[in-house]
PDB file of N, CA and C in Angstrom:
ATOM      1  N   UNK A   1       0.832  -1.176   0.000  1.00  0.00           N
ATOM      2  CA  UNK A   1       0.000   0.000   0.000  1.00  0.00           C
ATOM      3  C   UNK A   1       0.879   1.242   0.000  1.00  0.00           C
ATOM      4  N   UNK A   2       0.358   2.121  -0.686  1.00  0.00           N
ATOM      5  CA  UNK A   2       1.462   3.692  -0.921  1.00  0.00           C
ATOM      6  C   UNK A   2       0.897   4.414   0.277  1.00  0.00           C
ATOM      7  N   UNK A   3       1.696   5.878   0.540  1.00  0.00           N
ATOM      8  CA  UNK A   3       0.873   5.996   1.378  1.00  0.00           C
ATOM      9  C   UNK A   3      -0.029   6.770   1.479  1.00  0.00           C
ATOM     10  N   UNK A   4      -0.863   7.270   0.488  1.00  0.00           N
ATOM     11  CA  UNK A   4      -2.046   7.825  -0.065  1.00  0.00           C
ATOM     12  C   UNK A   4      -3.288   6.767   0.631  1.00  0.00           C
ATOM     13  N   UNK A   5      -2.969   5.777   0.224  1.00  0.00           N
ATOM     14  CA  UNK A   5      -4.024   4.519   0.662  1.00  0.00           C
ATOM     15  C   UNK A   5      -3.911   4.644   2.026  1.00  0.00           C
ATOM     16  N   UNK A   6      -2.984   4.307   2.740  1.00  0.00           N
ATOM     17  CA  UNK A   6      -2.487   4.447   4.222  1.00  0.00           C
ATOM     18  C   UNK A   6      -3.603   5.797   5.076  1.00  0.00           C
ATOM     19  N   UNK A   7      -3.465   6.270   4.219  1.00  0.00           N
ATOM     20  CA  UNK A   7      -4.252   8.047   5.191  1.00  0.00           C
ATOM     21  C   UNK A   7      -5.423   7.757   4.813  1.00  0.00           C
ATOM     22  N   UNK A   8      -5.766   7.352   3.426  1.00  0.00           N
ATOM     23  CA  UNK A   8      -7.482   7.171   3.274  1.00  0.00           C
ATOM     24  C   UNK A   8      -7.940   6.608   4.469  1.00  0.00           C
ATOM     25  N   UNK A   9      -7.100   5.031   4.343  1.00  0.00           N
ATOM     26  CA  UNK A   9      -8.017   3.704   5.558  1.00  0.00           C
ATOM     27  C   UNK A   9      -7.849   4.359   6.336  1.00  0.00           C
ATOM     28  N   UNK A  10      -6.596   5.039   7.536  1.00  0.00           N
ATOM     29  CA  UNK A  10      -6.621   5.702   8.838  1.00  0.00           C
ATOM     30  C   UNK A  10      -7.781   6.433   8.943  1.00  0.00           C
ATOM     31  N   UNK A  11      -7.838   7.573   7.524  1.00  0.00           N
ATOM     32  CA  UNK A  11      -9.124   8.653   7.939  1.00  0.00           C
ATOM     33  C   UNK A  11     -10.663   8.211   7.714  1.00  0.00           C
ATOM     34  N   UNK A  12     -10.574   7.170   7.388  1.00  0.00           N
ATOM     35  CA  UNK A  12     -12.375   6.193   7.250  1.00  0.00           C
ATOM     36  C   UNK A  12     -12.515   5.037   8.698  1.00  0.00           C
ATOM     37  N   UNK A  13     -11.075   4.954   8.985  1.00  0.00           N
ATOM     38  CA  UNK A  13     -11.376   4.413  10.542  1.00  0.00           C
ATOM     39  C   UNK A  13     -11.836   5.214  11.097  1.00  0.00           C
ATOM     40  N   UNK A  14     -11.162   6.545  11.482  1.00  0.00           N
ATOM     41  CA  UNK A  14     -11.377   7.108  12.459  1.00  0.00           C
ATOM     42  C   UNK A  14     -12.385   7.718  12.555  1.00  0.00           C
ATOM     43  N   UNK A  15     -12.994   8.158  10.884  1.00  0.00           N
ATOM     44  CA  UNK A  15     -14.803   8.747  11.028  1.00  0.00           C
ATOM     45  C   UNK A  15     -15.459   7.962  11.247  1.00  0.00           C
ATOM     46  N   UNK A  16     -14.949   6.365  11.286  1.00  0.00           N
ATOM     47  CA  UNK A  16     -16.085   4.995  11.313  1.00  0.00           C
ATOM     48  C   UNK A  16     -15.934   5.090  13.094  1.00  0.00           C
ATOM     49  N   UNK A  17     -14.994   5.462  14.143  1.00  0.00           N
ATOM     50  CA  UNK A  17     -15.178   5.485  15.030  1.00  0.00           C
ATOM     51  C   UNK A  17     -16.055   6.483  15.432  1.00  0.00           C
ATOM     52  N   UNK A  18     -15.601   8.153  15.329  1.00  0.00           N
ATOM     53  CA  UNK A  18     -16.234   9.186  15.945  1.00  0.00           C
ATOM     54  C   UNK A  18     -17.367   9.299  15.454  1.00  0.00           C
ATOM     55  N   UNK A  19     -17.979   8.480  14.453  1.00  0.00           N
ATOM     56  CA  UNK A  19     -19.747   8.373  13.902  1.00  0.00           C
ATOM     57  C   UNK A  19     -20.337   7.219  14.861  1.00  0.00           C
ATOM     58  N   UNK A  20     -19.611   6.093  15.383  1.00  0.00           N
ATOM     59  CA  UNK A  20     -20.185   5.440  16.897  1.00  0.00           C
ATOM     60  C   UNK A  20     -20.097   5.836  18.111  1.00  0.00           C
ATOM     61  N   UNK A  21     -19.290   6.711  18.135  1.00  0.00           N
ATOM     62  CA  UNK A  21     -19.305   7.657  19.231  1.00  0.00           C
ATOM     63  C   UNK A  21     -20.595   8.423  19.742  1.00  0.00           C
ATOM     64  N   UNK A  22     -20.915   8.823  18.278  1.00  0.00           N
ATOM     65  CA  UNK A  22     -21.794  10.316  18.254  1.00  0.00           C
ATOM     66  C   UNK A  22     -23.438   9.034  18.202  1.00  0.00           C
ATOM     67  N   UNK A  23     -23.177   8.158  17.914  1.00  0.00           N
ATOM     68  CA  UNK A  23     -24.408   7.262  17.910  1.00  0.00           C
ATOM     69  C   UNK A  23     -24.822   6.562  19.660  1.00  0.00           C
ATOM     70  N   UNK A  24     -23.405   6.017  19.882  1.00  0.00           N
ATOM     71  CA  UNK A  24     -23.651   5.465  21.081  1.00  0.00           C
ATOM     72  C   UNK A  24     -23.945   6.911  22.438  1.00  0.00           C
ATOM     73  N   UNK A  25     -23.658   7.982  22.048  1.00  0.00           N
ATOM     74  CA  UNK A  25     -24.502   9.199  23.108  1.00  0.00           C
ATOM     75  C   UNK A  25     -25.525   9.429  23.081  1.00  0.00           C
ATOM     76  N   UNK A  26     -25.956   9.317  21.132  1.00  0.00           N
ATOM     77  CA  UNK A  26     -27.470   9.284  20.786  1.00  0.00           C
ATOM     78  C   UNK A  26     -28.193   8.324  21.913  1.00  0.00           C
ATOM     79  N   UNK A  27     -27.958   7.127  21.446  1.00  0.00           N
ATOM     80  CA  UNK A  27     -28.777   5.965  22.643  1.00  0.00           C
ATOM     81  C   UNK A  27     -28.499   6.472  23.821  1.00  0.00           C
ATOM     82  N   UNK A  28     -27.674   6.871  24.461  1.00  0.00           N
ATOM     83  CA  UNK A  28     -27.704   7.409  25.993  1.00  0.00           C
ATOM     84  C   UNK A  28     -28.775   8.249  26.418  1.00  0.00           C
ATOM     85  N   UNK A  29     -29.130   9.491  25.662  1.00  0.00           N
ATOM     86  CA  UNK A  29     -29.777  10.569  24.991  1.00  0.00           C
ATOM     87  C   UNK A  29     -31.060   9.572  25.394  1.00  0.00           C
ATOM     88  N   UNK A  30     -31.464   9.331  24.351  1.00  0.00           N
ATOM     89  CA  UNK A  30     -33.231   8.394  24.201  1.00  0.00           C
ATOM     90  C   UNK A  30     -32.792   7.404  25.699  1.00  0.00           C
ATOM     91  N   UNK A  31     -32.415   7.022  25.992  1.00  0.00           N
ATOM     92  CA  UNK A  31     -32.738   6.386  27.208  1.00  0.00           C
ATOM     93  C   UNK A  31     -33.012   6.615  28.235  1.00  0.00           C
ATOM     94  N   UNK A  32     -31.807   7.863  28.359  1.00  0.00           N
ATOM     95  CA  UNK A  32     -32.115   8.516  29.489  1.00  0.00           C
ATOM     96  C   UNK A  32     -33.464   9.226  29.833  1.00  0.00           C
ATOM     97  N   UNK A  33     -33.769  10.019  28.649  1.00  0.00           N
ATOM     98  CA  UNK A  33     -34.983  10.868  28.614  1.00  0.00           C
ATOM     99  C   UNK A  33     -36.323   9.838  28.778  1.00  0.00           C
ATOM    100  N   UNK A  34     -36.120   8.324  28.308  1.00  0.00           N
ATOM    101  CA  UNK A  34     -37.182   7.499  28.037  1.00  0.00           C
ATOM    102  C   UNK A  34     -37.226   7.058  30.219  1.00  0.00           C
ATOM    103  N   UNK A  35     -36.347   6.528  30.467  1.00  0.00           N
ATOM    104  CA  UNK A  35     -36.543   6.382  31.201  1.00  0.00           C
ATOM    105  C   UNK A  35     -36.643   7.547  32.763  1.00  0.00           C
ATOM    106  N   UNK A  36     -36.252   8.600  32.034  1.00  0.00           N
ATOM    107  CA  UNK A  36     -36.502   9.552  32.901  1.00  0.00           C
ATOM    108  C   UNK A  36     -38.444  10.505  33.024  1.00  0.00           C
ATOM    109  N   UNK A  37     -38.905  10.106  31.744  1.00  0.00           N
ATOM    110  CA  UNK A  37     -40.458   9.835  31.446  1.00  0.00           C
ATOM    111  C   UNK A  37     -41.273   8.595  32.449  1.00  0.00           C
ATOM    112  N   UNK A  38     -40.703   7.472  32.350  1.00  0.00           N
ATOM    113  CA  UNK A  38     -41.366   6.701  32.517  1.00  0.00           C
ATOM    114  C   UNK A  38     -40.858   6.706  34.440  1.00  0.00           C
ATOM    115  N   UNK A  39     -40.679   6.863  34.835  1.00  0.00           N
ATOM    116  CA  UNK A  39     -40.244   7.298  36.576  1.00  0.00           C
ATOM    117  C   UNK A  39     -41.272   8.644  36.607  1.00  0.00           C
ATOM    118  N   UNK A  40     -41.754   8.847  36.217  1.00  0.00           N
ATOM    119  CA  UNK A  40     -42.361  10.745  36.106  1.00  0.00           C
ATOM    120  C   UNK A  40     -41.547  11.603  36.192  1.00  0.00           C
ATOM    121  N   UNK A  41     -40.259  11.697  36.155  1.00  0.00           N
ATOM    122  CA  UNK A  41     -39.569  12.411  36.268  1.00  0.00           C
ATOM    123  C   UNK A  41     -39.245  14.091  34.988  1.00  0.00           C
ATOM    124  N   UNK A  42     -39.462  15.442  35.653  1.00  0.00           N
ATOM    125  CA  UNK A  42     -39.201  16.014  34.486  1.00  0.00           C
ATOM    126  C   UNK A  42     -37.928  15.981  33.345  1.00  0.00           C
ATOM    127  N   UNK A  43     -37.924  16.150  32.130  1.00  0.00           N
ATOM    128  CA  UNK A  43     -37.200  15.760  31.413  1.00  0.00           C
ATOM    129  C   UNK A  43     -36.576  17.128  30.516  1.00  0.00           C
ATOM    130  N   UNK A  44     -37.194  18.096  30.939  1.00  0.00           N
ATOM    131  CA  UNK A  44     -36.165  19.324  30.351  1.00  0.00           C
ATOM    132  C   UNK A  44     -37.558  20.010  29.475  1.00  0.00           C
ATOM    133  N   UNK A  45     -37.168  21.123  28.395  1.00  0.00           N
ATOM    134  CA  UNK A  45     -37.705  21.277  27.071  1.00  0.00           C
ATOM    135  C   UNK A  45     -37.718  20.001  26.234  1.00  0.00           C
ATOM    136  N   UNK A  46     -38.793  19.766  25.271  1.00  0.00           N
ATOM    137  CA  UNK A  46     -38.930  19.412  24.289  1.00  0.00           C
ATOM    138  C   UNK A  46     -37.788  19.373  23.293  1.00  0.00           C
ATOM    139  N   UNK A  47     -37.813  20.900  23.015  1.00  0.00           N
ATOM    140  CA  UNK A  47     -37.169  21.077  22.229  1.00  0.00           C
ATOM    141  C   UNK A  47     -35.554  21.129  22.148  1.00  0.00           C
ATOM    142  N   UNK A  48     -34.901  20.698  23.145  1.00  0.00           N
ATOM    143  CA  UNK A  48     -33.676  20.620  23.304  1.00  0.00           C
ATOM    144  C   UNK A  48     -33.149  19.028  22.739  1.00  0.00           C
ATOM    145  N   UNK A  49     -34.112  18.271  23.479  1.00  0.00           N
ATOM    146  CA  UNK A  49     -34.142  16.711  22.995  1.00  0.00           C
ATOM    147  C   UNK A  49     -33.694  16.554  21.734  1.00  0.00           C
ATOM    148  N   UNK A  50     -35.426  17.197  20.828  1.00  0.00           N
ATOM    149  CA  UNK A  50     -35.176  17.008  19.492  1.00  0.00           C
ATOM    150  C   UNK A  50     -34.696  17.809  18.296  1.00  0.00           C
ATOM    151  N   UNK A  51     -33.970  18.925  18.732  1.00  0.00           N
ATOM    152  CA  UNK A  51     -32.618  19.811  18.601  1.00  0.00           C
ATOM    153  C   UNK A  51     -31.602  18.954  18.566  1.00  0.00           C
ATOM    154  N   UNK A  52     -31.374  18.085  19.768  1.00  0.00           N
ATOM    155  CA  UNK A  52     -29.861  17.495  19.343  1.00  0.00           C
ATOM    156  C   UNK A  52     -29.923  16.583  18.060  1.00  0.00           C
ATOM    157  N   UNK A  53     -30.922  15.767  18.438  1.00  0.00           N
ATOM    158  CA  UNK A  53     -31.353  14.802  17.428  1.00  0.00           C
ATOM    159  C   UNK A  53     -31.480  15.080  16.028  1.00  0.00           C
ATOM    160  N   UNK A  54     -32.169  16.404  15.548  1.00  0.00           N
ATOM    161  CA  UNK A  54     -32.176  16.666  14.448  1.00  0.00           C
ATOM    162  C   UNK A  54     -30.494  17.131  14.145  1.00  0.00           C
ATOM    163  N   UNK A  55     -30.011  17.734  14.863  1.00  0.00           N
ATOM    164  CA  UNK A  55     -28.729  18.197  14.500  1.00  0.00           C
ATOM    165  C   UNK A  55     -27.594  17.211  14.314  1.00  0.00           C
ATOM    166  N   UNK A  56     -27.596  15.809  14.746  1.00  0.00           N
ATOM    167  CA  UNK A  56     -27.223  14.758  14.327  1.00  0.00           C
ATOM    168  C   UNK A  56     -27.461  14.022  13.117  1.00  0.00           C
ATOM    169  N   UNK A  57     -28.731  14.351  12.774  1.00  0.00           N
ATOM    170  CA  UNK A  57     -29.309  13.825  11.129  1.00  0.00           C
ATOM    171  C   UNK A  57     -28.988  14.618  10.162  1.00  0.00           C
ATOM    172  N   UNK A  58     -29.239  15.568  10.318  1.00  0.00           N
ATOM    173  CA  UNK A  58     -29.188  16.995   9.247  1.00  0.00           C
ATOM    174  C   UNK A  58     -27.566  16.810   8.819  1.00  0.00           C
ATOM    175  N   UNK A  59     -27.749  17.249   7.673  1.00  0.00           N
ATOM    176  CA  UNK A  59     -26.153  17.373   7.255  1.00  0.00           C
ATOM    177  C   UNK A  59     -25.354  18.700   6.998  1.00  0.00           C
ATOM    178  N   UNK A  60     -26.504  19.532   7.461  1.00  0.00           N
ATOM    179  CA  UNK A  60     -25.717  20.956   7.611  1.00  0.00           C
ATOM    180  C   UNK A  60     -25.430  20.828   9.131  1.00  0.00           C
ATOM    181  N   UNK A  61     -23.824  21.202   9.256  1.00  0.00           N
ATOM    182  CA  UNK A  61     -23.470  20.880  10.761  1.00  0.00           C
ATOM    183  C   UNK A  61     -22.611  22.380  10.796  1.00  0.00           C
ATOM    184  N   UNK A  62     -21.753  22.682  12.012  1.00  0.00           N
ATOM    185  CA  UNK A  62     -20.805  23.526  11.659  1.00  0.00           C
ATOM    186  C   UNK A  62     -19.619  23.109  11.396  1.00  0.00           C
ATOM    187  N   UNK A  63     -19.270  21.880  11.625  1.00  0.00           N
ATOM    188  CA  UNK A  63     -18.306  20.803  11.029  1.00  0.00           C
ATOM    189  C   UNK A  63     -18.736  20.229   9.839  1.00  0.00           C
ATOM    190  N   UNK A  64     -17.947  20.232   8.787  1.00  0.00           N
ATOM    191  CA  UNK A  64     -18.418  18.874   8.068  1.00  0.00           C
ATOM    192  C   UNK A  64     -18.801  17.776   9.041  1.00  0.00           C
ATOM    193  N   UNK A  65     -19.695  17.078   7.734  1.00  0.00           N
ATOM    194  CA  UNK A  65     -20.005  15.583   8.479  1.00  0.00           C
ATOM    195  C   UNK A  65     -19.317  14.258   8.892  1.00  0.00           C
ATOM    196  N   UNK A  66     -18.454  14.103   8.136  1.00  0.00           N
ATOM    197  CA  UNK A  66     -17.296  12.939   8.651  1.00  0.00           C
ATOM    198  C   UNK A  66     -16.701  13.396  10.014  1.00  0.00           C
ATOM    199  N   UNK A  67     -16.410  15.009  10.623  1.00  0.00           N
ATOM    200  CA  UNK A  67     -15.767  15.080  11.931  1.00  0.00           C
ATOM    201  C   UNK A  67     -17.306  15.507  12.714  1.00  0.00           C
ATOM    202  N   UNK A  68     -17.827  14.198  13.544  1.00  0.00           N
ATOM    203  CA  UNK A  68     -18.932  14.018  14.664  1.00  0.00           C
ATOM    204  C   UNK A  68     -18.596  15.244  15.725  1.00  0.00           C
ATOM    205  N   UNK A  69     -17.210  15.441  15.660  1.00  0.00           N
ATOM    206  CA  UNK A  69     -17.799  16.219  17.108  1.00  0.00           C
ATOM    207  C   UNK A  69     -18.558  17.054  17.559  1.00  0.00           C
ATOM    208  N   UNK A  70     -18.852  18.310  16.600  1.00  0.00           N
ATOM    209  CA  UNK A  70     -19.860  18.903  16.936  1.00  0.00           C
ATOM    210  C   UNK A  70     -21.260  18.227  17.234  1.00  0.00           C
ATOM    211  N   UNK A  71     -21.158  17.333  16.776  1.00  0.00           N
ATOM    212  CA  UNK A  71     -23.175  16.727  16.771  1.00  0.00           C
ATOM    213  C   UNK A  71     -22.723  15.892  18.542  1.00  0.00           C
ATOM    214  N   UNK A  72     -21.522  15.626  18.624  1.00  0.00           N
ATOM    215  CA  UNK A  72     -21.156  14.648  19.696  1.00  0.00           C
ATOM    216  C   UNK A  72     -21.691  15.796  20.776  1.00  0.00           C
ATOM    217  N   UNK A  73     -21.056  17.121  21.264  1.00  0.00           N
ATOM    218  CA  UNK A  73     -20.743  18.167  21.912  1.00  0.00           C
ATOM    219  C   UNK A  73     -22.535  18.287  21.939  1.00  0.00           C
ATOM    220  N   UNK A  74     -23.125  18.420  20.989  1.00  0.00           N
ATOM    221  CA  UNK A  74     -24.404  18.762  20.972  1.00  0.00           C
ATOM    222  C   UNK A  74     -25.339  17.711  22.084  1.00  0.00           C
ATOM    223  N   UNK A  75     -25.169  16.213  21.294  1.00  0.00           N
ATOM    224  CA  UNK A  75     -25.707  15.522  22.332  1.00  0.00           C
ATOM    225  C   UNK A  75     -25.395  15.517  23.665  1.00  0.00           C
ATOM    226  N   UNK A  76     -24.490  16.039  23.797  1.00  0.00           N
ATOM    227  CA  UNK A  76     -23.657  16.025  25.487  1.00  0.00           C
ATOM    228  C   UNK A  76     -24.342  16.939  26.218  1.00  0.00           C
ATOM    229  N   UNK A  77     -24.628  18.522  25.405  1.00  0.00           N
ATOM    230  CA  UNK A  77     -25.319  19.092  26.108  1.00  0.00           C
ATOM    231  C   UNK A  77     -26.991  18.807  26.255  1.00  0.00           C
ATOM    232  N   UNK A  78     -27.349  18.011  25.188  1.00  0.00           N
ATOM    233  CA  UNK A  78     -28.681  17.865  25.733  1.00  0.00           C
ATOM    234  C   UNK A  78     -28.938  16.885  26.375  1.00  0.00           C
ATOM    235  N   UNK A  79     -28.052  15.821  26.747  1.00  0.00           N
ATOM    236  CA  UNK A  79     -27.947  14.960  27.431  1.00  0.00           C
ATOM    237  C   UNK A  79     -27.808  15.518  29.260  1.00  0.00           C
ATOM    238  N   UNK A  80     -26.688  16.872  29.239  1.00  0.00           N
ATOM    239  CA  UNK A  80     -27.011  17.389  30.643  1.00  0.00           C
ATOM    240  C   UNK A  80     -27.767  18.023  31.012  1.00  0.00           C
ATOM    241  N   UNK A  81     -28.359  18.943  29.750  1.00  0.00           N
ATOM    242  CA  UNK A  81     -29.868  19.433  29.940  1.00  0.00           C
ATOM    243  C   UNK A  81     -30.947  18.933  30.313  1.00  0.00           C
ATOM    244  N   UNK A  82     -30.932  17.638  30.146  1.00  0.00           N
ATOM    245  CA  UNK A  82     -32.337  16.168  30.470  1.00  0.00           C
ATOM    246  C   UNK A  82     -31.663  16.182  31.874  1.00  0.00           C
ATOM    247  N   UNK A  83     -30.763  16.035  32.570  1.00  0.00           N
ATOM    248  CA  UNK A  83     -30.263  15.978  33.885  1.00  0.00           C
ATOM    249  C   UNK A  83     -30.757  17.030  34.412  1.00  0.00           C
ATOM    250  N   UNK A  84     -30.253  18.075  34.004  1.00  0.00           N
ATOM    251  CA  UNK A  84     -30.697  19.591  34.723  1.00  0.00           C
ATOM    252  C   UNK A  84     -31.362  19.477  36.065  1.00  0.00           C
ATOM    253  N   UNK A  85     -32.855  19.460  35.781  1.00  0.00           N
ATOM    254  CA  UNK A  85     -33.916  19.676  36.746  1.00  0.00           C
ATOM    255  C   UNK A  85     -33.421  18.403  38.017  1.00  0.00           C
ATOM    256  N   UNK A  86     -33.197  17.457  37.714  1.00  0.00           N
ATOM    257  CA  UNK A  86     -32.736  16.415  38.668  1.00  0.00           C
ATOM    258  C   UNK A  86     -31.735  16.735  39.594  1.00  0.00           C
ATOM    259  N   UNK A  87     -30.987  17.797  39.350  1.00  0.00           N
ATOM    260  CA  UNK A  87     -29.693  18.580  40.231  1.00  0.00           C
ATOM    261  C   UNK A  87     -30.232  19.754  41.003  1.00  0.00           C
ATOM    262  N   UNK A  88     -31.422  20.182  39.991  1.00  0.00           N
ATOM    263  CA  UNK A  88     -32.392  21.460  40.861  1.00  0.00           C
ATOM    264  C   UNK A  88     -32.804  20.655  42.320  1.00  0.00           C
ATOM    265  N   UNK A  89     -33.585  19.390  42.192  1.00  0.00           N
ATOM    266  CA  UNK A  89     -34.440  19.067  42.789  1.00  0.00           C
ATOM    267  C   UNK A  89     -34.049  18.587  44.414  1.00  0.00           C
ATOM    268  N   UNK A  90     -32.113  17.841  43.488  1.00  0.00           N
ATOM    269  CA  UNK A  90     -31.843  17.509  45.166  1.00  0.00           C
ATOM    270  C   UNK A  90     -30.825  18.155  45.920  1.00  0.00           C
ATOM    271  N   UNK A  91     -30.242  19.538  44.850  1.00  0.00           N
ATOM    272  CA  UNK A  91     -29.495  20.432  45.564  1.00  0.00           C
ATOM    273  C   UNK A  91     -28.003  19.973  44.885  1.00  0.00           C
ATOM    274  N   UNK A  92     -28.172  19.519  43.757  1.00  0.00           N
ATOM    275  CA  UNK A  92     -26.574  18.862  43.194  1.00  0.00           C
ATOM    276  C   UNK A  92     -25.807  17.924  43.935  1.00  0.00           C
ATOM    277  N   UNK A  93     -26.623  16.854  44.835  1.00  0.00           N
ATOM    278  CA  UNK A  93     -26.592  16.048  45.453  1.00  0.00           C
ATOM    279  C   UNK A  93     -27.230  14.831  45.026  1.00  0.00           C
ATOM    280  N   UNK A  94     -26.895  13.266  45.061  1.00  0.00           N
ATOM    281  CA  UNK A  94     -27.332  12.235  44.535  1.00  0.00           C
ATOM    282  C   UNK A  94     -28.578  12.101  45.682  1.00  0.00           C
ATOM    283  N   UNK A  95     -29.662  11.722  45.104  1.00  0.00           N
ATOM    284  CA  UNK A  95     -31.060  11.442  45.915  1.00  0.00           C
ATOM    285  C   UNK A  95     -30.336  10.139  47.091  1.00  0.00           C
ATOM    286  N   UNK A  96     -29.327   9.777  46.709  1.00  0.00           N
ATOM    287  CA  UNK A  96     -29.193   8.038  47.693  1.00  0.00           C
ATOM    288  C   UNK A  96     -27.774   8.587  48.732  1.00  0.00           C
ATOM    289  N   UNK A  97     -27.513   9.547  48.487  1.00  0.00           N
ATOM    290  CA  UNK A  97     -26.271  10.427  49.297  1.00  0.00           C
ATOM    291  C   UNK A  97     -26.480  10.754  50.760  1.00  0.00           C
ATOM    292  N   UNK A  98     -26.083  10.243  51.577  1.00  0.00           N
ATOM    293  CA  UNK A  98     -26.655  10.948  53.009  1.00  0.00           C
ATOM    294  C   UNK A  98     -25.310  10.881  53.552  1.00  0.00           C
ATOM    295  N   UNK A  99     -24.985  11.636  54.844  1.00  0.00           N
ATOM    296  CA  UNK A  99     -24.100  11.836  55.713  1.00  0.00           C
ATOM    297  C   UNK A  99     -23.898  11.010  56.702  1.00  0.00           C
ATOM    298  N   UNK A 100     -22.632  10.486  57.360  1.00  0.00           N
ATOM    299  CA  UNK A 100     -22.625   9.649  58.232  1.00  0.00           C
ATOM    300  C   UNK A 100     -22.738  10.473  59.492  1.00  0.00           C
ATOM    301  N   UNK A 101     -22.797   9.447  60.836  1.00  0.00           N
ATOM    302  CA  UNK A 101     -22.984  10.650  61.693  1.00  0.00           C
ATOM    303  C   UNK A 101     -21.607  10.125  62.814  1.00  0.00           C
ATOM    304  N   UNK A 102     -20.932   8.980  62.298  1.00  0.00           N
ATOM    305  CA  UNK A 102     -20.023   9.024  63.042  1.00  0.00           C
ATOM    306  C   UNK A 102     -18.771   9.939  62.639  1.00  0.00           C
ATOM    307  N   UNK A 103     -18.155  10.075  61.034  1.00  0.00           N
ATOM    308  CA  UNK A 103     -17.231  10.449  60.522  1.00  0.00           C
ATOM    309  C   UNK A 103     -17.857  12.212  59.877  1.00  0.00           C
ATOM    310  N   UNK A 104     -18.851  11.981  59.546  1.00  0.00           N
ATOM    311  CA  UNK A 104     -19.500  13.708  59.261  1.00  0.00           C
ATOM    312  C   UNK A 104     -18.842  13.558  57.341  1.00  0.00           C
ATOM    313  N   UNK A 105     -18.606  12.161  56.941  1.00  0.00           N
ATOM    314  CA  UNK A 105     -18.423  12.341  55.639  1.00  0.00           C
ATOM    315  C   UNK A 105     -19.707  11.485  54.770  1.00  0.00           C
ATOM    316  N   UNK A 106     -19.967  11.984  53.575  1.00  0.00           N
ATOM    317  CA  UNK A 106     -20.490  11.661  52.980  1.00  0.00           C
ATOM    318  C   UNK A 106     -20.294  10.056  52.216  1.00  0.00           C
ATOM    319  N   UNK A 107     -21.785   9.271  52.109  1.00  0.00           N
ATOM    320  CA  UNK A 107     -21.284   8.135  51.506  1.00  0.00           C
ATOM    321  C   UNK A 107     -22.623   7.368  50.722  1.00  0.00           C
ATOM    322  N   UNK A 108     -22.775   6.645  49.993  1.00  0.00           N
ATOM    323  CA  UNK A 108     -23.853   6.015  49.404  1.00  0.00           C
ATOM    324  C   UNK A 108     -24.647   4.958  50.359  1.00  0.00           C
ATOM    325  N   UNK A 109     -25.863   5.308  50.261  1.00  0.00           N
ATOM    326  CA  UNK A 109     -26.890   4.207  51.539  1.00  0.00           C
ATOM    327  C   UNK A 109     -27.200   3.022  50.818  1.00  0.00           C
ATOM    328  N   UNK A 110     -26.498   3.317  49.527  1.00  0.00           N
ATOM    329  CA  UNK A 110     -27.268   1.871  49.021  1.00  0.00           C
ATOM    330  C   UNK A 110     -25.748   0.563  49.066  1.00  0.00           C
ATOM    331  N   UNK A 111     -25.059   0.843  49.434  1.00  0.00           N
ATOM    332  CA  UNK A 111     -23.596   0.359  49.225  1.00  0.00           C
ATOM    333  C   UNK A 111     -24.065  -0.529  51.037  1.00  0.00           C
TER     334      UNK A 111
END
């Protein structure tokens, strides 16, 4: 192989990676929000959800499309945006977090 060929395969690996990247956050994305629905839990705007989502399909990006990161960066934030209200609710504290009362440090009750 010359090494013209060499940089092609490297640069079709590496968009074949950072396009599963930007997929496997997608599924994080829908799960989280799915299962953050189905608990009753609030789940943010609407429209932030399916903002990221469309901005992952669409092929006008501010990156070209072979470099994911922008659509990656995108899902990330709407992925912490679906969190959001859940950090309002318990003070940026895990709901299962309580204090010990012998040491005065913090530790998980479910452990």
């Amino acid at each position: 192989m010359d090494t013209t060929t060499t940089v092609i395969v490297i640069a079709a690996v590496l968009a074949a990676l950072v396009l599963a990247a930007a997929v496997a956050v997608l599924v994080r994305l829908v799960r989280t929000r799915r299962d953050l629905s189905r608990a009753g839990l609030p789940t943010g705007p609407r429209w932030v959800f399916w903002g990221a989502v469309v901005y992952l399909v669409l092929p006008t990006d501010l990156l070209p499309d072979p470099i994911y990161l922008d659509d990656i960066g995108v899902l990330l934030l709407a992925l912490h945006n679906l969190r959001a209200p859940l950090r309002g609710m318990y003070g940026h504290k895990s709901p299962l977090t309580t204090q010990s009362k012998e040491t005065n440090h913090p530790f998980d009750s479910y452990k």
